[in-house]
N, C-alpha and C. Protein backbone atom coordinates (compact mmCIF):
# COMPACT_ATOMS: atom_id res chain seq x y z
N UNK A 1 0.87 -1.19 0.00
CA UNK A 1 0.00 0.00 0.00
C UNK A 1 0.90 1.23 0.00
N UNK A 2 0.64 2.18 -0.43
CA UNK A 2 1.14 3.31 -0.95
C UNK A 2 0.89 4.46 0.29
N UNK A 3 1.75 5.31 0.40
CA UNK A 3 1.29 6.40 1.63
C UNK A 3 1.07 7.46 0.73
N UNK A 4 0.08 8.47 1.52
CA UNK A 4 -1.24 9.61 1.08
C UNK A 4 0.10 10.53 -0.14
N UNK A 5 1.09 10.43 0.19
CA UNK A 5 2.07 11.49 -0.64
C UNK A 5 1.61 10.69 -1.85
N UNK A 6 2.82 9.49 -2.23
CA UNK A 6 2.63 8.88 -3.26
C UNK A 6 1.45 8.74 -4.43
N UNK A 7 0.53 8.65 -3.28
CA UNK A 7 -1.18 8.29 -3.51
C UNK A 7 -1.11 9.78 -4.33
N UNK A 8 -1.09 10.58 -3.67
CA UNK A 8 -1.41 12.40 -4.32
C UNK A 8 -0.36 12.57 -5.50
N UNK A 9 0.70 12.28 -5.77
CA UNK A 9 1.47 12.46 -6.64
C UNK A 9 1.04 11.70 -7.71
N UNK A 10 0.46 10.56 -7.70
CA UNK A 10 0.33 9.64 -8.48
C UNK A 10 -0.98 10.24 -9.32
N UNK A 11 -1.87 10.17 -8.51
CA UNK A 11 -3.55 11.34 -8.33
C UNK A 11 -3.26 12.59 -9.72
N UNK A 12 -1.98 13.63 -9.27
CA UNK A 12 -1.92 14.61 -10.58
C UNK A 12 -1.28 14.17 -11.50
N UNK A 13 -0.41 13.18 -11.58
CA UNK A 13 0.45 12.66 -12.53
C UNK A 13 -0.69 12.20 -13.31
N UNK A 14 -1.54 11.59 -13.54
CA UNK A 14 -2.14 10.42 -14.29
C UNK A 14 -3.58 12.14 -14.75
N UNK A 15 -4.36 12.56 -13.96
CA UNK A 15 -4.96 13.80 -13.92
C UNK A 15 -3.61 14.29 -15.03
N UNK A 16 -3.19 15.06 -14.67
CA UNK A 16 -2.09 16.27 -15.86
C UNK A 16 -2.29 15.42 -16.99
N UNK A 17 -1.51 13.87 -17.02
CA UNK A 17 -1.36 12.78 -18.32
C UNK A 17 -2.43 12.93 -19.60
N UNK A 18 -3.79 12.48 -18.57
CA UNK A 18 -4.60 12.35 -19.05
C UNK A 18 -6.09 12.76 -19.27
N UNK A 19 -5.51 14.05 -18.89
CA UNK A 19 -6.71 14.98 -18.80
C UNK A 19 -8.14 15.25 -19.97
N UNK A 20 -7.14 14.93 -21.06
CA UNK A 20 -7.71 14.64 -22.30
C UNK A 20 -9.39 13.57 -22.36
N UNK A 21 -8.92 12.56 -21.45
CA UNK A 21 -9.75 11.82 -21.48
C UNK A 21 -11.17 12.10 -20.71
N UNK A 22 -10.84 13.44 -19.50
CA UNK A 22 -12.00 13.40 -18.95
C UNK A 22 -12.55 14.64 -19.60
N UNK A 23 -11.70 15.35 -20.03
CA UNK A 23 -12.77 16.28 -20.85
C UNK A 23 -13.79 15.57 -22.34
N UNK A 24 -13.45 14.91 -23.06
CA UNK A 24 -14.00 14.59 -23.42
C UNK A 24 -14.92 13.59 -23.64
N UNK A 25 -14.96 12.75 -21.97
CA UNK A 25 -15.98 12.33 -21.83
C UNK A 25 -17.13 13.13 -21.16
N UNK A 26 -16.72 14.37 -20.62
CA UNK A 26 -17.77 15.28 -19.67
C UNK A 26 -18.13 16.17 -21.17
N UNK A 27 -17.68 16.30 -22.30
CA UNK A 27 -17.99 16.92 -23.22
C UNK A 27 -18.93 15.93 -23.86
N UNK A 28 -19.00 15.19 -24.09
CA UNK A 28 -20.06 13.81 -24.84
C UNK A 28 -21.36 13.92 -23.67
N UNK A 29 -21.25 14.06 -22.58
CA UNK A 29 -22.32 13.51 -21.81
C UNK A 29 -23.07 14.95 -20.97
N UNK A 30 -22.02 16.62 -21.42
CA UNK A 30 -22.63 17.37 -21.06
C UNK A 30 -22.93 18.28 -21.57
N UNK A 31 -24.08 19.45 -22.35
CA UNK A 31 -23.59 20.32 -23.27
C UNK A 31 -22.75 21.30 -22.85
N UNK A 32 -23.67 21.74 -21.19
CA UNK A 32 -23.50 23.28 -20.94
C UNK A 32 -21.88 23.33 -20.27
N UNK A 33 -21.65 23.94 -19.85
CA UNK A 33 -20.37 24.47 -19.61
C UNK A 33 -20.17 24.19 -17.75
N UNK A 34 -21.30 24.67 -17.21
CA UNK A 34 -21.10 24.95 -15.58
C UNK A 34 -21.42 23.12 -15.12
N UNK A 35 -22.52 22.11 -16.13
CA UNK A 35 -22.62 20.85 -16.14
C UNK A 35 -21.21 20.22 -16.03
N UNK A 36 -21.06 20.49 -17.28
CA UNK A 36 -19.30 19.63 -17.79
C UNK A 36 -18.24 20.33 -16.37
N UNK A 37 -18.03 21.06 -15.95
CA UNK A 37 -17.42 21.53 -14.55
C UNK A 37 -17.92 20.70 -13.28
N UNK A 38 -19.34 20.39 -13.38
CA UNK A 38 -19.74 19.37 -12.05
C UNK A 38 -19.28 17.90 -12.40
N UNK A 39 -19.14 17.90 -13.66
CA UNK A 39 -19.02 15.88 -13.96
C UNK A 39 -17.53 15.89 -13.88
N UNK A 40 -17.16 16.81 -14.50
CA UNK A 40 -15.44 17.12 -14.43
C UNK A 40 -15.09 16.72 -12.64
N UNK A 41 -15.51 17.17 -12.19
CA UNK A 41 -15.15 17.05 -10.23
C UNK A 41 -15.58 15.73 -9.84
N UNK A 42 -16.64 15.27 -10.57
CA UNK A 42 -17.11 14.06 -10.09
C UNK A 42 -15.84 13.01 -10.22
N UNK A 43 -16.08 13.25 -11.35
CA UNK A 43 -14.93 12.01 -12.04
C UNK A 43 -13.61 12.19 -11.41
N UNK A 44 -12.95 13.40 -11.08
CA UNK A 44 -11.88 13.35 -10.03
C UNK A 44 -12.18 12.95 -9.03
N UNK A 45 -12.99 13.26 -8.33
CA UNK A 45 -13.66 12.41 -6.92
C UNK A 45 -13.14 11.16 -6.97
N UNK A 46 -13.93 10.32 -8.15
CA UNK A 46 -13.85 9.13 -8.14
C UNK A 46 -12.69 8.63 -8.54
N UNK A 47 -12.32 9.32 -9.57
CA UNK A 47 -10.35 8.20 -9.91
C UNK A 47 -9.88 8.57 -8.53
N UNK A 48 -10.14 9.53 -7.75
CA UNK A 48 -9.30 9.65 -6.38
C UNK A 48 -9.64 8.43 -5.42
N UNK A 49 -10.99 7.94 -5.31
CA UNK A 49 -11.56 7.33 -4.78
C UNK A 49 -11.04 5.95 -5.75
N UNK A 50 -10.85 5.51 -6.51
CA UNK A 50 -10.39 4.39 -7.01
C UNK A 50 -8.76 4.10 -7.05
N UNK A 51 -8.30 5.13 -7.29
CA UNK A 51 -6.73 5.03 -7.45
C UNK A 51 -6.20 4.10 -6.89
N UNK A 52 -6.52 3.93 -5.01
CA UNK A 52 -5.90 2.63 -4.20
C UNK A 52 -6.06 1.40 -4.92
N UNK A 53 -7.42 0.93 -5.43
CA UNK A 53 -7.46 -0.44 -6.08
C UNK A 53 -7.20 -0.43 -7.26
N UNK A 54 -6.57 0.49 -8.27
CA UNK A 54 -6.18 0.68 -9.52
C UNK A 54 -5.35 -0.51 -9.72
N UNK A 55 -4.97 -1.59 -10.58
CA UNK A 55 -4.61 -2.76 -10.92
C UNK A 55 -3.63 -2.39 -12.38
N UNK A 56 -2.71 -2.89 -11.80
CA UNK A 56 -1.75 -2.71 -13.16
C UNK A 56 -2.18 -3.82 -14.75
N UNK A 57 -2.68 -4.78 -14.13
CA UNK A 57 -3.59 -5.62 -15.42
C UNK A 57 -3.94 -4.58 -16.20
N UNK A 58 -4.60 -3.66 -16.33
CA UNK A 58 -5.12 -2.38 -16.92
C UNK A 58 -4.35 -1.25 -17.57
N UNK A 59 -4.40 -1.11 -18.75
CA UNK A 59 -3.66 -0.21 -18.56
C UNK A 59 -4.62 1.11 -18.21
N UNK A 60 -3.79 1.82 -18.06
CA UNK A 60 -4.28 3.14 -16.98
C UNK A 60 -5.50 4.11 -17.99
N UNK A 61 -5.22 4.12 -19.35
CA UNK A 61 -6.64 4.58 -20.18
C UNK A 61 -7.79 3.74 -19.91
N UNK A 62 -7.62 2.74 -19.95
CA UNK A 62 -8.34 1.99 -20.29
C UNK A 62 -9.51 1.93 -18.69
N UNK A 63 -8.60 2.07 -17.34
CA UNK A 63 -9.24 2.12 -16.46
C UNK A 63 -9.63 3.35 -16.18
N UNK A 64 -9.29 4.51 -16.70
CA UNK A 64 -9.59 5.95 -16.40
C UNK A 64 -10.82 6.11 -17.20
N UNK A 65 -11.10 5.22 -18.41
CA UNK A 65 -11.97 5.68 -19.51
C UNK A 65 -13.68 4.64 -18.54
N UNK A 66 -13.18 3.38 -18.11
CA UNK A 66 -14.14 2.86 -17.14
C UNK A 66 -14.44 3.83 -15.78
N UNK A 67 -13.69 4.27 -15.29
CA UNK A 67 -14.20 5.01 -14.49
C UNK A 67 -14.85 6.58 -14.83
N UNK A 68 -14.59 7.05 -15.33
CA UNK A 68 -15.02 8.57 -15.75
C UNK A 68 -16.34 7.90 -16.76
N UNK A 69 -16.50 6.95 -17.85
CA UNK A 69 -17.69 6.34 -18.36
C UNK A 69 -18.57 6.21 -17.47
N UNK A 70 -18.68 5.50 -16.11
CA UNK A 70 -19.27 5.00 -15.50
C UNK A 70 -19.97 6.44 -14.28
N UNK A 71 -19.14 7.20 -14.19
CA UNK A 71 -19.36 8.74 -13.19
C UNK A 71 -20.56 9.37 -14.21
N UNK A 72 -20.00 9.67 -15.53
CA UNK A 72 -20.81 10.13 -16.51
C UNK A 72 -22.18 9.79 -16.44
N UNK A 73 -22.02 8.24 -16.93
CA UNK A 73 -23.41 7.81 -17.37
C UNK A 73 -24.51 7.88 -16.06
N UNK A 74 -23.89 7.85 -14.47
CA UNK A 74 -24.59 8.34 -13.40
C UNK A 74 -24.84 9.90 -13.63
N UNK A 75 -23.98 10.25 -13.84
CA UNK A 75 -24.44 11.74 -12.93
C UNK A 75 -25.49 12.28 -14.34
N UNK A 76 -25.33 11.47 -15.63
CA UNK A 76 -26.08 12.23 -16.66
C UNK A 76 -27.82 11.36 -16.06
N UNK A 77 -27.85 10.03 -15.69
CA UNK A 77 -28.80 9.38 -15.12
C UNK A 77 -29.69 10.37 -14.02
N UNK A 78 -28.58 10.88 -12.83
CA UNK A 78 -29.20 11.57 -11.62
C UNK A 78 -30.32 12.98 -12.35
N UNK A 79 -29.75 13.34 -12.90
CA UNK A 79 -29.89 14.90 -13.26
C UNK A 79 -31.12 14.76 -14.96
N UNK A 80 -32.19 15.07 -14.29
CA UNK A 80 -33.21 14.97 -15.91
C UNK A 80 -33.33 16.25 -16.16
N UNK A 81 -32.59 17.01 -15.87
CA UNK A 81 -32.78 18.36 -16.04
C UNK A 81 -31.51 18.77 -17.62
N UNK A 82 -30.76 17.76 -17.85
CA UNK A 82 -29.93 18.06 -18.55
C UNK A 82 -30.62 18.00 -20.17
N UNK A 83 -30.60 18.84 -21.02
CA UNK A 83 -30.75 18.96 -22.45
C UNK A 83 -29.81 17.99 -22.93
N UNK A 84 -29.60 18.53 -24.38
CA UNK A 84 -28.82 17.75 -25.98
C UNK A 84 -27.60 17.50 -25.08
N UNK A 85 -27.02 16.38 -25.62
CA UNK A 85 -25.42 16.29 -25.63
C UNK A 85 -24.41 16.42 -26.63
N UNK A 86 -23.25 16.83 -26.03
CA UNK A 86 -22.58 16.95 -27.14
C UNK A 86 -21.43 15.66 -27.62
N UNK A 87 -20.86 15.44 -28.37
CA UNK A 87 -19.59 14.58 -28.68
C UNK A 87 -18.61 15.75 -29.27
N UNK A 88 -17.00 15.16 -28.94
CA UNK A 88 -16.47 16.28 -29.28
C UNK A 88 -16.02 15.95 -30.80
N UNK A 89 -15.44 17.22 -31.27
CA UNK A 89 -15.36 17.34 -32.81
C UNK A 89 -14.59 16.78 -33.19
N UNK A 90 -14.16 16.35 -34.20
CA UNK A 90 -12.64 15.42 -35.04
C UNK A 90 -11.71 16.54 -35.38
N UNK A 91 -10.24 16.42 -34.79
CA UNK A 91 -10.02 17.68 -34.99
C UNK A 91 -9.36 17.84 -36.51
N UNK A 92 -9.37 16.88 -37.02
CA UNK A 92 -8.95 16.63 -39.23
C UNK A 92 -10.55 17.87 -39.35
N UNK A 93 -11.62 17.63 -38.84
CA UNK A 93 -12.73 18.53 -39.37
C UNK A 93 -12.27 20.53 -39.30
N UNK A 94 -11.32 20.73 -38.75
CA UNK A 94 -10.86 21.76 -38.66
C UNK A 94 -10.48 22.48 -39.77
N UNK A 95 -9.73 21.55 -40.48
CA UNK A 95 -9.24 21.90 -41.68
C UNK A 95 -9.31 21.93 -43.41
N UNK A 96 -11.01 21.64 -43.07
CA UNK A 96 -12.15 21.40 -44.12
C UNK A 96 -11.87 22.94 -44.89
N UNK A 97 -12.05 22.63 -46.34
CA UNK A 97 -11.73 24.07 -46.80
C UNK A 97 -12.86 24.71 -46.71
N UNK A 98 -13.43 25.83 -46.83
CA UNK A 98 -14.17 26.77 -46.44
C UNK A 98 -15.88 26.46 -46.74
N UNK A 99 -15.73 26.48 -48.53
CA UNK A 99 -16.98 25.78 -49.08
C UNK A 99 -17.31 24.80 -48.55
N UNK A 100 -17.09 23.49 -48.34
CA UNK A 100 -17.04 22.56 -47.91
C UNK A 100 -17.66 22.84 -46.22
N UNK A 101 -17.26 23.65 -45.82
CA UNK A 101 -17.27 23.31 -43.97
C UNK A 101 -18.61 23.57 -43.86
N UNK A 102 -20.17 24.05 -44.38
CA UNK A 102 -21.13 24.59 -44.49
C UNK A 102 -21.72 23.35 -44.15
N UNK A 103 -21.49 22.35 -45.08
CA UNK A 103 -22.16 20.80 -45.26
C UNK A 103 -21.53 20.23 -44.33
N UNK A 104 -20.17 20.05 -44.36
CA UNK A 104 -19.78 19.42 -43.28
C UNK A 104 -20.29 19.65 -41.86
N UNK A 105 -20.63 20.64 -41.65
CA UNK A 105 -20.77 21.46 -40.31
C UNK A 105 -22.43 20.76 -40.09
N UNK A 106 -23.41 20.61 -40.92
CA UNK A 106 -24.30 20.63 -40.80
C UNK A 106 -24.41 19.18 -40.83
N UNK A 107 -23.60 17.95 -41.25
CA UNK A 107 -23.69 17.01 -40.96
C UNK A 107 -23.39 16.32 -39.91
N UNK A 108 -22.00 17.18 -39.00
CA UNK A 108 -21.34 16.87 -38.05
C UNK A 108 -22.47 17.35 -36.68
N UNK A 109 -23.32 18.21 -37.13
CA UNK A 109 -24.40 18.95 -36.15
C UNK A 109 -25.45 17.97 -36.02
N UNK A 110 -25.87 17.12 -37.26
CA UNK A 110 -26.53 16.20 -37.20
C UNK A 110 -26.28 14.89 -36.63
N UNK A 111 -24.93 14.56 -36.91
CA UNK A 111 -24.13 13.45 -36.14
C UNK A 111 -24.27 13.83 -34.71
N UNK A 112 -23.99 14.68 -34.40
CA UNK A 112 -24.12 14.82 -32.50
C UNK A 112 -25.24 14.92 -32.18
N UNK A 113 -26.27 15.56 -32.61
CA UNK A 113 -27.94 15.44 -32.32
C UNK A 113 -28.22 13.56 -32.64
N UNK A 114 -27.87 12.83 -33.55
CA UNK A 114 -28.38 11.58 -33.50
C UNK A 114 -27.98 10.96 -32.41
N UNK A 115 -26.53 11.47 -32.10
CA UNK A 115 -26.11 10.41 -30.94
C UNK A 115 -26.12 10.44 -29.58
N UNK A 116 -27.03 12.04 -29.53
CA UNK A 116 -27.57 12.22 -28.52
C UNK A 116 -28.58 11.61 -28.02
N UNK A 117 -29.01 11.19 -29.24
CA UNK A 117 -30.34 10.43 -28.69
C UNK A 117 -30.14 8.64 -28.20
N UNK A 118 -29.01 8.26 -28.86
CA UNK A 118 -28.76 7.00 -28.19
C UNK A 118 -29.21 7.10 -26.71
N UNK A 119 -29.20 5.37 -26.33
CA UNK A 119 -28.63 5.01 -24.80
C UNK A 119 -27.42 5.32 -24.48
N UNK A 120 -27.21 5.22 -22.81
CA UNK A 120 -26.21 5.70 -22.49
C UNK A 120 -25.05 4.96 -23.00
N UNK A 121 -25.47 3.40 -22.91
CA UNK A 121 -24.07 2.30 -23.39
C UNK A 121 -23.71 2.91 -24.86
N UNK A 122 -25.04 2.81 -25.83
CA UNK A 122 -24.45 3.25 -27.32
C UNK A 122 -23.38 4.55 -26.95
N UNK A 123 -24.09 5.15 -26.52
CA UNK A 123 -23.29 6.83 -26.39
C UNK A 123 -21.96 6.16 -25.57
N UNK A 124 -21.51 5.64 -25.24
CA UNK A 124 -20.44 5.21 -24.68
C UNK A 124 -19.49 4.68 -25.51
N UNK A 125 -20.07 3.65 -26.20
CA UNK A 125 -19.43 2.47 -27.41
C UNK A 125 -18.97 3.58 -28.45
N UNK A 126 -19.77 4.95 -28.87
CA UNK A 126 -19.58 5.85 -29.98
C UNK A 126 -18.47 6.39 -30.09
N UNK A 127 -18.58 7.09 -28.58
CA UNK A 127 -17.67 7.87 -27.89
C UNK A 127 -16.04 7.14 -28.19
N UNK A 128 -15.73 6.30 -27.65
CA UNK A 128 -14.94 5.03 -28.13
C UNK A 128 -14.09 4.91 -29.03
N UNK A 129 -15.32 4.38 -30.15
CA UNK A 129 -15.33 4.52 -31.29
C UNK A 129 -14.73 5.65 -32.33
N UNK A 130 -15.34 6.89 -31.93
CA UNK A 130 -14.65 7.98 -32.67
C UNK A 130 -13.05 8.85 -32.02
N UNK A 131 -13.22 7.51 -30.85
CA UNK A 131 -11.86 7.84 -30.39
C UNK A 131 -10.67 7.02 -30.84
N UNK A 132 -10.82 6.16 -31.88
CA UNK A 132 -10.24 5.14 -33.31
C UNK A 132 -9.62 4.01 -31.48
N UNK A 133 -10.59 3.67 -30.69
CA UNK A 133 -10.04 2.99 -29.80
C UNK A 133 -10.92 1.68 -30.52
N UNK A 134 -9.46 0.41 -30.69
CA UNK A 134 -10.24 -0.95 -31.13
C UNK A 134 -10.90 -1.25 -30.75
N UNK A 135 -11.86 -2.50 -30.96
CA UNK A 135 -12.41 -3.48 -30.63
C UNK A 135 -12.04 -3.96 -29.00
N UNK A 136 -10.64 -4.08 -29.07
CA UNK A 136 -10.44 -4.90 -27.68
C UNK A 136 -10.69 -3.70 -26.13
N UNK A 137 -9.92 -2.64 -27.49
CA UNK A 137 -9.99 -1.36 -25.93
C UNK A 137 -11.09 -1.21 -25.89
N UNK A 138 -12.41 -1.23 -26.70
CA UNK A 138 -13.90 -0.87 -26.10
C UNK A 138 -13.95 -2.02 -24.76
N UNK A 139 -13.76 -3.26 -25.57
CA UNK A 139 -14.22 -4.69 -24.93
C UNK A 139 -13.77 -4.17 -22.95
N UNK A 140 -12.48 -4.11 -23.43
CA UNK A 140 -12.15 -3.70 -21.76
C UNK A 140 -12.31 -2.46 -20.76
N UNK A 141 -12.42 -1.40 -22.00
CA UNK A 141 -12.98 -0.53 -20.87
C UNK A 141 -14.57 -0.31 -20.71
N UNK A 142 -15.37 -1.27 -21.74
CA UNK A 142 -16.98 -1.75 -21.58
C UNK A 142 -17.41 -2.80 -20.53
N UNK A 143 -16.41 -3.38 -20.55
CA UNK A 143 -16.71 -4.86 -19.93
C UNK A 143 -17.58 -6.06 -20.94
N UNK A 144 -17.57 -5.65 -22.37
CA UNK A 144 -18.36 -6.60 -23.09
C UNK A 144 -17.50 -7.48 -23.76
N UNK A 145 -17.80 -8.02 -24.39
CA UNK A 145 -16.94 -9.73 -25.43
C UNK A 145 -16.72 -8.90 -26.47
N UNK A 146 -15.64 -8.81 -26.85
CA UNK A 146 -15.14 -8.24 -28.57
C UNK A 146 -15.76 -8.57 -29.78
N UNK A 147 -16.82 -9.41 -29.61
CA UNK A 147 -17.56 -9.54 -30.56
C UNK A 147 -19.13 -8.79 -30.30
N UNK A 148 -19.06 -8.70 -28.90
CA UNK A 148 -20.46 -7.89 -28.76
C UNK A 148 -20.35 -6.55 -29.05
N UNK A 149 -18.59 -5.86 -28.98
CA UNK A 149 -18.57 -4.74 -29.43
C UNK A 149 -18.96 -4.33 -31.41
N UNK A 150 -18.50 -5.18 -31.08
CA UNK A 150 -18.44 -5.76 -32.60
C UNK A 150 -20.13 -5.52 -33.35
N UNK A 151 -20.35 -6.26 -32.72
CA UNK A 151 -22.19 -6.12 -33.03
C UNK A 151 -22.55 -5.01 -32.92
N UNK A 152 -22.63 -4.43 -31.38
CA UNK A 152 -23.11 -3.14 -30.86
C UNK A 152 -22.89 -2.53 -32.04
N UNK A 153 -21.44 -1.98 -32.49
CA UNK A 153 -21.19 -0.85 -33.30
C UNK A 153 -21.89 -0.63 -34.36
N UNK A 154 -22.22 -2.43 -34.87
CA UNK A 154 -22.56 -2.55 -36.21
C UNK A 154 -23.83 -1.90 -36.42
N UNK A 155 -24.89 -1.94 -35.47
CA UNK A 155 -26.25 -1.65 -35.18
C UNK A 155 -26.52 -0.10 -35.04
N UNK A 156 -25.05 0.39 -33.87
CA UNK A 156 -25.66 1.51 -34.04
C UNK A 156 -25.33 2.08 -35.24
N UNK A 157 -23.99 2.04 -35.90
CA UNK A 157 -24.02 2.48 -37.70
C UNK A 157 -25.18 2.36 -38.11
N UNK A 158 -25.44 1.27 -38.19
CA UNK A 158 -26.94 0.91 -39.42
C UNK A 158 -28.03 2.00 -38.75
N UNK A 159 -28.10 2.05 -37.67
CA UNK A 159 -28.99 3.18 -36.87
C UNK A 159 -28.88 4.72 -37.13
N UNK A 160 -27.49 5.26 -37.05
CA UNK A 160 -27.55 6.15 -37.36
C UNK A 160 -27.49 6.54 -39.00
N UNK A 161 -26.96 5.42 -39.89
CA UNK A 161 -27.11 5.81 -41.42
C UNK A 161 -28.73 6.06 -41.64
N UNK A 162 -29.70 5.16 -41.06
CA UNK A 162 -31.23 5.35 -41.19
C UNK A 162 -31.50 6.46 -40.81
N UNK A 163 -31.28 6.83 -40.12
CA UNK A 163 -31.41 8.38 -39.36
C UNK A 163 -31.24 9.40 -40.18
N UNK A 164 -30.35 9.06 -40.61
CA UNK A 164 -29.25 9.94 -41.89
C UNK A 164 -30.11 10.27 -43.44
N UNK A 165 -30.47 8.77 -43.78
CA UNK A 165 -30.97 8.51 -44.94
C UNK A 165 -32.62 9.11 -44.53
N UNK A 166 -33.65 9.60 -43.29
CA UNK A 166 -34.53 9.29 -42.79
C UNK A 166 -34.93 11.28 -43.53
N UNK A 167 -33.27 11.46 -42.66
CA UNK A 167 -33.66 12.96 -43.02
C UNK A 167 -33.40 13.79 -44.23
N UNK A 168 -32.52 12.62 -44.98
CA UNK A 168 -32.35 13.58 -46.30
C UNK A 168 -33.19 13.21 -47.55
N UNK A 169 -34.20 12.05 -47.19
CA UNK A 169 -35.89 12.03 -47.70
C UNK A 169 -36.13 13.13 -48.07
């Protein structure tokens, strides 16, 4: 067992590392700004609160992305007061040439409104997903069989292309 220093050093080391990861899961699961600031604290709460049983079997994304997933999909559960969600942007979409970014923009607006409407797991698996994390890294930081990710994904694609195809009827 580790003493409270270590424990705290370890706490901002992995926080500073990987900060990346909790913003953009509090960005997928929150729109507003002062929201994404309460889930943001949560989720430190909790990797603080998990850190002692943190298991090196894991690697450390993979358990940061299970824990901050799992804070999320509660605190977005607790709270029915919350509107649309967002997913965050691809950042290659940045550099769309000008004409182009109009359509793009309006598809990528549509992509986050569809996947707002998922369940929380889909919205999880997506999230994931557009984070080019494989098959196996969903599997383990989902807890599902690599083939159920496998499926999942497949469904929600076909789901959201219908969606897609639903509105440009």
């Amino acid at each position: 067992m580790t003493n409270s220093n270590e424990l705290s050093l370890r706490f901002h080391q992995i926080i500073e590392q990987h900060k990346g990861v909790l913003f953009k899961v509090a960005k997928t699961y929150c729109k507003n700004e002062e929201d994404r600031q309460d889930l943001l604290q949560e989720m430190m709460i909790q990797v603080w609160k998990s850190l002692p049983k943190y298991s090196n079997t894991f690697a450390i994304t993979t358990w940061l992305y299970r824990v901050c997933l799992n804070v999320a999909i509660s605190f977005y559960r607790k709270s029915a007061t919350r509107q649309h969600l967002n997913i965050p942007l691809v950042e290659e979409l940045t550099s769309i040439r000008e004409e182009e970014s109009n359509e793009k923009q309006e598809q990528l607006s549509l992509l986050e409104k569809f996947i707002s409407e998922l369940n929380d797991l889909d919205k999880a698996l997506m999230l994931l997903y557009l984070e080019d994390k494989s098959h196996a890294e969903i599997s383990e930081i989902m807890g599902l069989s690599v083939s159920n990710v496998g499926t999942k994904l497949g469904r929600i694609k076909e789901k959201l292309k219908k969606k897609f195809s639903q509105f440009n009827s």
